[in-house]
N, C-alpha and C. Protein backbone atom coordinates (compact mmCIF):
# COMPACT_ATOMS: atom_id res chain seq x y z
N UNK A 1 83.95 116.56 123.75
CA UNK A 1 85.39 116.74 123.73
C UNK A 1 85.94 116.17 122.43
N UNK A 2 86.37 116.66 121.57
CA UNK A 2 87.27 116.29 120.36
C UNK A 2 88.24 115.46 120.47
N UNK A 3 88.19 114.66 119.56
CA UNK A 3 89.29 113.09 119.74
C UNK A 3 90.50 114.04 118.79
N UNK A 4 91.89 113.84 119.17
CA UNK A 4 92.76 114.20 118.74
C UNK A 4 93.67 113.56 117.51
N UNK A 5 92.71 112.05 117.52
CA UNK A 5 93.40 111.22 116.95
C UNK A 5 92.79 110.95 115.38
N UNK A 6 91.40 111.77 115.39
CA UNK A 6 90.49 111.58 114.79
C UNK A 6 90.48 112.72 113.48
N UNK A 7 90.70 112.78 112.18
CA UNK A 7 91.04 113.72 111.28
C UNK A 7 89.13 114.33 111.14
N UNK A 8 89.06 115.11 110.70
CA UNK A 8 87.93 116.07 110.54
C UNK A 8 87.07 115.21 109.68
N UNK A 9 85.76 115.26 109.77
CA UNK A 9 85.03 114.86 108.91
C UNK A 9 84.75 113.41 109.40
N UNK A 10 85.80 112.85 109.93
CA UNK A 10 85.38 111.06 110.14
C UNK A 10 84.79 110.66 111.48
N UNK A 11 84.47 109.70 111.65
CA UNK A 11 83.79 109.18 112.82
C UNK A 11 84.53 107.61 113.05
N UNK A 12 84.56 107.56 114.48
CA UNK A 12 85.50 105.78 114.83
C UNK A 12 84.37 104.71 114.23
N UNK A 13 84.35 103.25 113.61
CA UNK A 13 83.56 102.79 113.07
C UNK A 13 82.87 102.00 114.01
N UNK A 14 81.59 101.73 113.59
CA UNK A 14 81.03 100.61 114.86
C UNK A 14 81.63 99.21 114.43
N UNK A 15 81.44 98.89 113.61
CA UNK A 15 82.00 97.86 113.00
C UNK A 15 83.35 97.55 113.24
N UNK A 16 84.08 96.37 113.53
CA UNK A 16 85.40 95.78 113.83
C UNK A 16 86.43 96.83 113.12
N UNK A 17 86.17 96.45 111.68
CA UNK A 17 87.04 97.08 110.51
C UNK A 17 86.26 96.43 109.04
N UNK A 18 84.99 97.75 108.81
CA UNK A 18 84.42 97.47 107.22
C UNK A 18 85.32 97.05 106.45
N UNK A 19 84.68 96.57 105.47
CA UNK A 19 85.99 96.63 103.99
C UNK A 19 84.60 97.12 103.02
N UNK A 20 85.58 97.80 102.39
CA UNK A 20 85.12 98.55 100.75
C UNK A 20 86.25 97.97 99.42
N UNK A 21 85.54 97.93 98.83
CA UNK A 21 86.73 97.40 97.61
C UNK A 21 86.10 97.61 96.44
N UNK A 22 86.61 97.00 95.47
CA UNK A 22 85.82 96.67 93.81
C UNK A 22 84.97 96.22 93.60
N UNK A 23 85.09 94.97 94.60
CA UNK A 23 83.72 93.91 94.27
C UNK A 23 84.75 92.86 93.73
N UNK A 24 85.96 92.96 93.35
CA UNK A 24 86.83 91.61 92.97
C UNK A 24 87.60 91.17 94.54
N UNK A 25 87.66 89.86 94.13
CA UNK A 25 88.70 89.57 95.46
C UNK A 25 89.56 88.21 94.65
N UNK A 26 90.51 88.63 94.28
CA UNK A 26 91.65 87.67 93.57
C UNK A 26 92.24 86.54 94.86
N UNK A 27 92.11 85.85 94.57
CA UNK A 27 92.96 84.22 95.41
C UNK A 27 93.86 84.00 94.76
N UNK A 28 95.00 84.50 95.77
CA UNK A 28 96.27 84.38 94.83
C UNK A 28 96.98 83.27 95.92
N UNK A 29 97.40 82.45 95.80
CA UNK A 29 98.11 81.43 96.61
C UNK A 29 99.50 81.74 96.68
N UNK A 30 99.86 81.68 98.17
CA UNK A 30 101.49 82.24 98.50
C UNK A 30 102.49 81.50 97.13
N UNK A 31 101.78 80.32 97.00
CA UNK A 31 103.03 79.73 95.88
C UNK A 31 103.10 80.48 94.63
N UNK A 32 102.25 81.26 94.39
CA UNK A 32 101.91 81.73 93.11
C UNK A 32 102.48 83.42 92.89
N UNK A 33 102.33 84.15 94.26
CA UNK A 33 102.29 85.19 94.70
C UNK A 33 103.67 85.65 94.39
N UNK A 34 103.35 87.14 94.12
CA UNK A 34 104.77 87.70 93.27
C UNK A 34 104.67 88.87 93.43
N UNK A 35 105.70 89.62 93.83
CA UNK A 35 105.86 91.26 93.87
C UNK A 35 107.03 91.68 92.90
N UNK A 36 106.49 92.62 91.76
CA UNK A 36 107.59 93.43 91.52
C UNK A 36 107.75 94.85 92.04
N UNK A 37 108.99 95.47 91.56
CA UNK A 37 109.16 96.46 92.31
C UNK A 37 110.34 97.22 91.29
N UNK A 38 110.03 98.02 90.10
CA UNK A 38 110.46 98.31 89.10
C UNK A 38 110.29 99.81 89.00
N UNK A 39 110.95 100.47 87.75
CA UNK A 39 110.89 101.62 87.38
C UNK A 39 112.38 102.48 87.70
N UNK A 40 112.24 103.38 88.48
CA UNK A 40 113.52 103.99 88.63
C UNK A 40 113.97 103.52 89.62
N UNK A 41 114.38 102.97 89.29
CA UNK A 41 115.38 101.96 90.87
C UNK A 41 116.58 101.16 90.40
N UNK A 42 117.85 100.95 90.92
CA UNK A 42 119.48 100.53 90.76
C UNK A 42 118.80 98.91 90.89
N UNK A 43 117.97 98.79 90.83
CA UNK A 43 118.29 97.36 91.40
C UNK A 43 116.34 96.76 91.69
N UNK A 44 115.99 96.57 90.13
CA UNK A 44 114.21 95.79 90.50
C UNK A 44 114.61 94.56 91.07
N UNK A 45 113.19 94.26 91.31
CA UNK A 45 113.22 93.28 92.56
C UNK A 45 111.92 92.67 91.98
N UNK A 46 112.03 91.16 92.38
CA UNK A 46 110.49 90.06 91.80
C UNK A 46 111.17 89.18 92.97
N UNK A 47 110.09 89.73 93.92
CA UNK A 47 109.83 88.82 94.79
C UNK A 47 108.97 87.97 95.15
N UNK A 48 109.07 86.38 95.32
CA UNK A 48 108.03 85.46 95.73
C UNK A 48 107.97 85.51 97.27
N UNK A 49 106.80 84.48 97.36
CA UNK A 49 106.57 84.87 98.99
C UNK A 49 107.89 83.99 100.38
N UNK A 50 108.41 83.35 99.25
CA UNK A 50 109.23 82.83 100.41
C UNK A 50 110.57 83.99 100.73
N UNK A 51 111.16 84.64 99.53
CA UNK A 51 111.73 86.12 99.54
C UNK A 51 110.74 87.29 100.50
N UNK A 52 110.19 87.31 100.22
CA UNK A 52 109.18 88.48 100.87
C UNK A 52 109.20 88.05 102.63
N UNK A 53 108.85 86.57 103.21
CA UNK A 53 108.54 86.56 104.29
C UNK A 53 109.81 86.30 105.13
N UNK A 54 111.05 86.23 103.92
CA UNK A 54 112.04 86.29 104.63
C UNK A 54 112.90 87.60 105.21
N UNK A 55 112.57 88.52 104.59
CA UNK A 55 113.06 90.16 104.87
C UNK A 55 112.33 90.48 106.10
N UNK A 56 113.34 91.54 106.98
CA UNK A 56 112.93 92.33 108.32
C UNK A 56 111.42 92.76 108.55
N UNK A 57 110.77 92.05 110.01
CA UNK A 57 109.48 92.41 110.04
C UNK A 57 109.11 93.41 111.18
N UNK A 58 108.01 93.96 111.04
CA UNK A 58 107.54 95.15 112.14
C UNK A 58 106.52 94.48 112.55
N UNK A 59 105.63 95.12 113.60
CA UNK A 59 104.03 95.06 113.75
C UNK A 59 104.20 96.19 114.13
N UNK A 60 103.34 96.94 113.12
CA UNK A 60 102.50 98.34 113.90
C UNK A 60 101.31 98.60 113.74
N UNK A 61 100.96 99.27 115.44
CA UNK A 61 99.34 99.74 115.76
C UNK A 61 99.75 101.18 114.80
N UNK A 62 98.10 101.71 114.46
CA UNK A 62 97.61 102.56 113.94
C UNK A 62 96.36 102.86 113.49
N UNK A 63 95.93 103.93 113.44
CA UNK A 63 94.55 104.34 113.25
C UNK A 63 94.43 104.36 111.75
N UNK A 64 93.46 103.93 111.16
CA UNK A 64 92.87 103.76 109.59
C UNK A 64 92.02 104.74 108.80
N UNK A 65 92.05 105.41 108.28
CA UNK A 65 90.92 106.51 107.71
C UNK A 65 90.34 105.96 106.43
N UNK A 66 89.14 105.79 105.85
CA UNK A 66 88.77 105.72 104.78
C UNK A 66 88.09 107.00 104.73
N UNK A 67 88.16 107.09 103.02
CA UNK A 67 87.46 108.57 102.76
C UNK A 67 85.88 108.80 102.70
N UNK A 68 85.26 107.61 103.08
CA UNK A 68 83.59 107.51 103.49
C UNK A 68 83.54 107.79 104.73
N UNK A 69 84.75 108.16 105.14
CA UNK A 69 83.73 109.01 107.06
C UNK A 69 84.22 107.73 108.03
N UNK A 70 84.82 106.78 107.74
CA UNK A 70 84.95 105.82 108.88
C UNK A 70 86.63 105.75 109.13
N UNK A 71 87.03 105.67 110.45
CA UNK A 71 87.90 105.25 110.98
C UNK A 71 88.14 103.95 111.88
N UNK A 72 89.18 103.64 111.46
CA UNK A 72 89.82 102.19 113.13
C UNK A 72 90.93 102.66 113.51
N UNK A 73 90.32 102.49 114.94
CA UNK A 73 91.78 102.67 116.15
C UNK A 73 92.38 101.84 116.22
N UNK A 74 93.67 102.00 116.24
CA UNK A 74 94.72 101.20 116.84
C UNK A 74 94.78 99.78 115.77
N UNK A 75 94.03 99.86 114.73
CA UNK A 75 94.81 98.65 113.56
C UNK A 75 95.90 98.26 113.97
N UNK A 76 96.20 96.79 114.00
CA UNK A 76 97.90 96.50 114.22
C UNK A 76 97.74 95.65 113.05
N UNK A 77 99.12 95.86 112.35
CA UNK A 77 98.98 95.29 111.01
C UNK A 77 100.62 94.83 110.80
N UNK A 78 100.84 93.83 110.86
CA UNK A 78 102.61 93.31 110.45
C UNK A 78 103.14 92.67 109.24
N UNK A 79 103.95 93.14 108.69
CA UNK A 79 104.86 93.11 107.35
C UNK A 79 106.38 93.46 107.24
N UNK A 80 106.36 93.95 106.09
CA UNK A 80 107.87 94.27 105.55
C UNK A 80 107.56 95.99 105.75
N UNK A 81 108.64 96.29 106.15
CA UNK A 81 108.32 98.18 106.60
C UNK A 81 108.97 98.32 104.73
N UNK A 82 108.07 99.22 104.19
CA UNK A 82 108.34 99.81 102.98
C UNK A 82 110.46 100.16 102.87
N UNK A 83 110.28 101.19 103.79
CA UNK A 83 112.16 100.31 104.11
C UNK A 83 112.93 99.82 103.63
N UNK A 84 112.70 98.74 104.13
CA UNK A 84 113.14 97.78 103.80
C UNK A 84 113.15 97.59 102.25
N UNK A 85 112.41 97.16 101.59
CA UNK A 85 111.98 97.01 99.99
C UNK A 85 112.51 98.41 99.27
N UNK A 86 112.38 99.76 99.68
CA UNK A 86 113.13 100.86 98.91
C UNK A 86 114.55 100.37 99.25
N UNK A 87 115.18 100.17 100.39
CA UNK A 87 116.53 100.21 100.86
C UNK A 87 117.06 99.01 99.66
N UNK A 88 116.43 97.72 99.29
CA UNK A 88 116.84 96.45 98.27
C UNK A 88 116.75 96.87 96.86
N UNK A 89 115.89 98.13 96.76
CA UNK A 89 115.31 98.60 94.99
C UNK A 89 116.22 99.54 94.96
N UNK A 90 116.72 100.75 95.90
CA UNK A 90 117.45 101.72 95.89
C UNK A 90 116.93 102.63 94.47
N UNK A 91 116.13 103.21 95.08
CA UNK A 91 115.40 104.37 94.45
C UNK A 91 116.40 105.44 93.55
N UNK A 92 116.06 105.53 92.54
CA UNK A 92 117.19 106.64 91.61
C UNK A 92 116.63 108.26 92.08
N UNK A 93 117.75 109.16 92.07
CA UNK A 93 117.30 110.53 92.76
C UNK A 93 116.14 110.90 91.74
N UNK A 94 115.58 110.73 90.38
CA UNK A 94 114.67 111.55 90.20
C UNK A 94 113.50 110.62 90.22
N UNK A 95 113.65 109.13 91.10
CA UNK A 95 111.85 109.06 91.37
C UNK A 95 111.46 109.76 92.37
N UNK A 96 110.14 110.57 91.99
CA UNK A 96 109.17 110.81 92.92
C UNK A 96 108.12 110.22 93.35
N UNK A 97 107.23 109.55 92.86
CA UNK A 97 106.06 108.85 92.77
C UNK A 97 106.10 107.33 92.74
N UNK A 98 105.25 106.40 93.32
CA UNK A 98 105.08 104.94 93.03
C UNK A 98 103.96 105.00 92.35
N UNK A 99 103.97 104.02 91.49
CA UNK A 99 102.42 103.58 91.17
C UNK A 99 102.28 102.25 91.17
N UNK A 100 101.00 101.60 92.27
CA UNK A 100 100.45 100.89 92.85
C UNK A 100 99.53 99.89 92.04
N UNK A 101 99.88 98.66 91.74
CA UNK A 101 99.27 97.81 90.76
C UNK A 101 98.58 96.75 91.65
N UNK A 102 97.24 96.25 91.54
CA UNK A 102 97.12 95.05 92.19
C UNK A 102 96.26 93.88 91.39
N UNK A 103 96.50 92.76 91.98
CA UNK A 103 95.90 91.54 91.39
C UNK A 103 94.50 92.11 90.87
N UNK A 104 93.55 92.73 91.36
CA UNK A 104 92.51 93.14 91.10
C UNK A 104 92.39 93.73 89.80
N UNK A 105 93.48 93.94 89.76
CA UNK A 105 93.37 95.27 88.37
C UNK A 105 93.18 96.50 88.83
N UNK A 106 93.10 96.97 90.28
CA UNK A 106 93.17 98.39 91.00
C UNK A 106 94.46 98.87 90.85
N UNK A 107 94.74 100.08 90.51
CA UNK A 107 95.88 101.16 90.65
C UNK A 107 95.63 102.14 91.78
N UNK A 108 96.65 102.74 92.42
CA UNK A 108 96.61 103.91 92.74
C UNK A 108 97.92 104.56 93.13
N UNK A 109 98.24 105.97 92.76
CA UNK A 109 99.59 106.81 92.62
C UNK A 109 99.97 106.85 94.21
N UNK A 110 100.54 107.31 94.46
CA UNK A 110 101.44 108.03 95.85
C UNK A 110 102.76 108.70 95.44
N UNK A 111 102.93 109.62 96.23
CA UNK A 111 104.47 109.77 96.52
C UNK A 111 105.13 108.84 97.04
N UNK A 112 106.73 108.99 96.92
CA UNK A 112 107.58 108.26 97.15
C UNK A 112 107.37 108.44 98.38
N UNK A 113 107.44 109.75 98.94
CA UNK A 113 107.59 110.60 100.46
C UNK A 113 106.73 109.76 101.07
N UNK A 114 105.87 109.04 100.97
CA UNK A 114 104.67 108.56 101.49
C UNK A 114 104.87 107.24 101.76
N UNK A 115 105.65 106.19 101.06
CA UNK A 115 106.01 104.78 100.98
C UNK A 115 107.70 105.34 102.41
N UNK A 116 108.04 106.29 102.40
CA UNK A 116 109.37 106.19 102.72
C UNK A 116 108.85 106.98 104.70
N UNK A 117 107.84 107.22 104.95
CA UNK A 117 107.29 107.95 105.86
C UNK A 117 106.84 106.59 106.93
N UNK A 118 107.23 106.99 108.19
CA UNK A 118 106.97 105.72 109.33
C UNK A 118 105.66 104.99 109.07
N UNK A 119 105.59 104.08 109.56
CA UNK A 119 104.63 102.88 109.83
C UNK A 119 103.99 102.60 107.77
N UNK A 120 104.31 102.86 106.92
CA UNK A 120 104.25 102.25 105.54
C UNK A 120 104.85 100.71 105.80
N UNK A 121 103.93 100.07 104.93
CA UNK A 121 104.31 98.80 105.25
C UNK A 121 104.21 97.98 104.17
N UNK A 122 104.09 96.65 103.61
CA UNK A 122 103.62 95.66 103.13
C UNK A 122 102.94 94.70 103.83
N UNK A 123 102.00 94.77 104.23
CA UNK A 123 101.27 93.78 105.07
C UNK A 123 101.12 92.42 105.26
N UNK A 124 101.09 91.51 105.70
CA UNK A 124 100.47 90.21 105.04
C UNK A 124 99.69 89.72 106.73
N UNK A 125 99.97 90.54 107.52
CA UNK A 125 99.21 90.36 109.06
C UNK A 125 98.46 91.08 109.51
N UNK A 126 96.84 90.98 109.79
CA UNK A 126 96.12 91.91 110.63
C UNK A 126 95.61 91.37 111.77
N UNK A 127 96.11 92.26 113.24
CA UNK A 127 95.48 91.69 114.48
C UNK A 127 96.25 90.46 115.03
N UNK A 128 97.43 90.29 114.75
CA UNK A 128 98.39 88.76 114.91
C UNK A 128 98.03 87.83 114.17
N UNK A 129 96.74 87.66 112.78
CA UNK A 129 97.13 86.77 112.13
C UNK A 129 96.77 87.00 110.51
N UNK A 130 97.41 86.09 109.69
CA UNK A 130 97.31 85.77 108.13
C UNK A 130 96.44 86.91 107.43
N UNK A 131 96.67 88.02 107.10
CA UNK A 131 95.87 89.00 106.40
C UNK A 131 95.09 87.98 105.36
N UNK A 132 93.18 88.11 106.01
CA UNK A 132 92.33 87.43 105.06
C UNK A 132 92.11 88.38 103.79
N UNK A 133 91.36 86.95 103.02
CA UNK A 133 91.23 88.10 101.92
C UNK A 133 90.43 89.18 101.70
N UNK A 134 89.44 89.33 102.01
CA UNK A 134 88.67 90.03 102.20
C UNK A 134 89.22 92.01 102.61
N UNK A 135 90.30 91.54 103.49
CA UNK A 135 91.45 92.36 103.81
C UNK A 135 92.50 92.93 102.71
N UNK A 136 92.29 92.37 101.87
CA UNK A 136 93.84 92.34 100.98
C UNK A 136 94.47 91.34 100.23
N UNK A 137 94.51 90.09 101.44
CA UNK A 137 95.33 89.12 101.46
C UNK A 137 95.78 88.35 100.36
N UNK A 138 97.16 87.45 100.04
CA UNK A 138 98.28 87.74 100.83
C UNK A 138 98.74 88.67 101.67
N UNK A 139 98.53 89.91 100.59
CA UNK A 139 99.82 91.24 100.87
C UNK A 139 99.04 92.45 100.45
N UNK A 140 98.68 93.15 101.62
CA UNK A 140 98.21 95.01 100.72
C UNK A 140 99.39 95.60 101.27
N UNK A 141 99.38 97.12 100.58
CA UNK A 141 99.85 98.22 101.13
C UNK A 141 99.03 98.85 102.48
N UNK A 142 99.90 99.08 103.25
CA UNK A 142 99.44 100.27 104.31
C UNK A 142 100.48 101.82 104.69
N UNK A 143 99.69 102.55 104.02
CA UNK A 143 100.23 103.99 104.65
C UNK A 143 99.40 104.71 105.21
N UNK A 144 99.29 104.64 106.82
CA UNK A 144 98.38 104.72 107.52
C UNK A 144 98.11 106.65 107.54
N UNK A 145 99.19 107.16 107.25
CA UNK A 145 98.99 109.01 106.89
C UNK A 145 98.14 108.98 105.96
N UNK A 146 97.86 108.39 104.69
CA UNK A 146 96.82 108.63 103.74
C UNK A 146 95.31 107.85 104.25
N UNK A 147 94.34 108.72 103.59
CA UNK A 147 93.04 107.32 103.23
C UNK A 147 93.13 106.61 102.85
N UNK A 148 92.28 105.48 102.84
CA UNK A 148 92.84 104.00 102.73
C UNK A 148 92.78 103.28 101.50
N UNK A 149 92.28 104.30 100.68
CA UNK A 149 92.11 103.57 99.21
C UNK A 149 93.52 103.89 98.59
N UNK A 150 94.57 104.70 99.28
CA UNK A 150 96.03 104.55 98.75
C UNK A 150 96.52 103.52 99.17
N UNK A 151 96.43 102.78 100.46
CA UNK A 151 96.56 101.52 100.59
C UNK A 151 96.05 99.90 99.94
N UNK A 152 96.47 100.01 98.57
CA UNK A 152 96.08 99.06 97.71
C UNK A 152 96.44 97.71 98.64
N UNK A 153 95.19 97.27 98.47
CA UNK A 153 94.74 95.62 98.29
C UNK A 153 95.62 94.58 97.31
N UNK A 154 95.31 93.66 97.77
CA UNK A 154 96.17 92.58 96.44
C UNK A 154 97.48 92.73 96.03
N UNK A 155 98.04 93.52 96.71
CA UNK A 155 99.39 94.20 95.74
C UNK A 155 100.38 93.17 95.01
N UNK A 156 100.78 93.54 93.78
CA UNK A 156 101.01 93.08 92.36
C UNK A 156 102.43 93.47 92.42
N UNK A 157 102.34 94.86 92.00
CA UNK A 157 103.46 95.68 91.56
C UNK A 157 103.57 96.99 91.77
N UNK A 158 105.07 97.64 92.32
CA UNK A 158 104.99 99.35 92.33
C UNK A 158 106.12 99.19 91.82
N UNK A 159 105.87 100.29 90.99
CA UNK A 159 106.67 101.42 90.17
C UNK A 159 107.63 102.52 90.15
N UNK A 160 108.09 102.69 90.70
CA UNK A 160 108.67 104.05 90.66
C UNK A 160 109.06 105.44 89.60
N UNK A 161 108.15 106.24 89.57
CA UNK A 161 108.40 106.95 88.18
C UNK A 161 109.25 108.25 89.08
N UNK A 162 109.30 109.37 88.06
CA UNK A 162 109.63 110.88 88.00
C UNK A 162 108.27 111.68 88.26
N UNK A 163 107.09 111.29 87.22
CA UNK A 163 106.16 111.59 87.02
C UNK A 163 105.03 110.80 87.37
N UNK A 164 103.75 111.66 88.20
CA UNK A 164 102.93 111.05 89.00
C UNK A 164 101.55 110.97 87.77
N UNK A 165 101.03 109.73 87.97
CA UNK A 165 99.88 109.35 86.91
C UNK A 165 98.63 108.89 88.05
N UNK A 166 97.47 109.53 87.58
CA UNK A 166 96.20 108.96 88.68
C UNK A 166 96.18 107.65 88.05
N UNK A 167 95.79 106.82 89.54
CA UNK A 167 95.31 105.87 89.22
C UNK A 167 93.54 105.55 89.38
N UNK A 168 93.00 104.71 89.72
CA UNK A 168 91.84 104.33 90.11
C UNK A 168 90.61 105.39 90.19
N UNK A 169 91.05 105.88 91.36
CA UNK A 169 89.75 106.39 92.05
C UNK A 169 90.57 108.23 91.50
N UNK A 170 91.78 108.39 91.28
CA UNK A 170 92.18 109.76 91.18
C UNK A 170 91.56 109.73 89.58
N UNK A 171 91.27 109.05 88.89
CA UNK A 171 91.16 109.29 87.11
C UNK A 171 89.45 109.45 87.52
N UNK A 172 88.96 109.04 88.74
CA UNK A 172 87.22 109.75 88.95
C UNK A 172 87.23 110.86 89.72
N UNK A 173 88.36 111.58 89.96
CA UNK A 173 87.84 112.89 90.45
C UNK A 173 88.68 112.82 92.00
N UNK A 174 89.25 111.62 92.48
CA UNK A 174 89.69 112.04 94.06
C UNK A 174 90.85 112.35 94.13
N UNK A 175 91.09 113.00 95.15
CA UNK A 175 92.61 113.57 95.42
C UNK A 175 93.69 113.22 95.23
N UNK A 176 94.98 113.35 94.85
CA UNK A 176 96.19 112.98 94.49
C UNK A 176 96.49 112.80 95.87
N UNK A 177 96.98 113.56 96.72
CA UNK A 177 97.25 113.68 97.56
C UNK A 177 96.77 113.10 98.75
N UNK A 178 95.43 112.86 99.32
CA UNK A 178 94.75 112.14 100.27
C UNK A 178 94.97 112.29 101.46
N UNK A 179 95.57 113.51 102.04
CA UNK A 179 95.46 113.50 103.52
C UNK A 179 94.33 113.71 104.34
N UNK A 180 94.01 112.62 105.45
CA UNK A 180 92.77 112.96 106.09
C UNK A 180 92.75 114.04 106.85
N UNK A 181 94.07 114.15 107.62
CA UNK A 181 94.05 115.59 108.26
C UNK A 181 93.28 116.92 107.93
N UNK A 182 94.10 117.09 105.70
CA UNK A 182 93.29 118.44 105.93
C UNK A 182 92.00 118.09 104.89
N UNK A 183 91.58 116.77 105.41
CA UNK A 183 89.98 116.32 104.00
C UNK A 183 90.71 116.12 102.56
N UNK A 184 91.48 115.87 102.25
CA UNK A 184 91.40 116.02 100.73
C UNK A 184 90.88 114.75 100.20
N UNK A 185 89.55 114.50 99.98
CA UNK A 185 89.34 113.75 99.66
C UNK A 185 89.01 113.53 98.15
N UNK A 186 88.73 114.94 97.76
CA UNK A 186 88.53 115.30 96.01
C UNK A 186 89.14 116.04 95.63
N UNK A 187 89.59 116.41 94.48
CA UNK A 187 90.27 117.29 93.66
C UNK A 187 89.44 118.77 93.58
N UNK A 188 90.28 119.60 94.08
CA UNK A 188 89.00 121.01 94.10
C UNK A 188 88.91 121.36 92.42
């Protein structure tokens, strides 16, 4: 019987929740920790973590796709709903695109449509507690509609442009776009 929840190509993981990454894992200490949030927007934003943990919080469950074939059910992951942070930056009508900076030195593009689409988040909680690092931690992105390598780790800084630039893994060949639904996991 076909799982409904399950995009084509992937399988639920045996494992809790793998992690894949760079091979870097930056220790960034909340005191140290800093988000900007620049580009086409009325109003950038450099937020520290005592700003950050003070803005409106969610917890949401959701299923995880990475583009190696593995999925997690029901991830619950709590932060700042993306929301929130566009609603304080107030996006200018001709951004389309963010681009995704992290402590690591990882990039990766998205649409705006994609940061502004339910359950997008800023994380800093997985499972009710302290997103480890290994996870991200402090703070990744989660946009649980894309694969998970649009959900940058470490997060640094997003951007807001007009114009969409690959980052990371799109400047080796993978999809701009990244929906698991219909596979895009490479650039045809």
């Amino acid at each position: 019987m076909p799982d409904d929840r399950l995009p084509p190509g992937q399988h639920w993981a045996k494992e809790k929740f793998p992690v894949l990454d760079l091979g870097i894992h930056p220790k960034i200490p909340t005191e140290t920790w800093r988000l900007a949030v620049s580009g086409l927007v009325e109003n950038p934003l450099d937020l520290d973590w005592d700003a950050f943990s003070a803005l409106p919080r969610v917890e949401e469950a959701g299923d995880f796709h990475c583009v190696t074939t593995w999925s997690v059910r029901d991830a619950v992951w709590g932060g700042v709903p993306f929301s929130e942070i566009l609603g304080l930056a107030r996006p200018r009508p001709e951004a389309r695109f963010a681009f995704l900076t992290s402590y690591d030195g990882y990039t990766t593009n998205v649409p705006l449509a994609a940061l502004e689409a339910p359950g997008a988040l800023l994380a800093d909680r997985l499972a009710g507690e302290a997103l480890p690092l290994k996870h991200g931690g402090p703070v990744r992105v989660v946009i649980p509609r894309l694969y998970a390598w649009k959900s940058a780790k470490f997060i640094k800084s997003i951007e807001l442009r007009a114009e969409d630039e690959p980052g990371y893994w799109e400047k080796r060949g993978y999809s701009d776009s990244a929906d698991p639904w219909a596979e895009e996991r490479f650039r045809a």
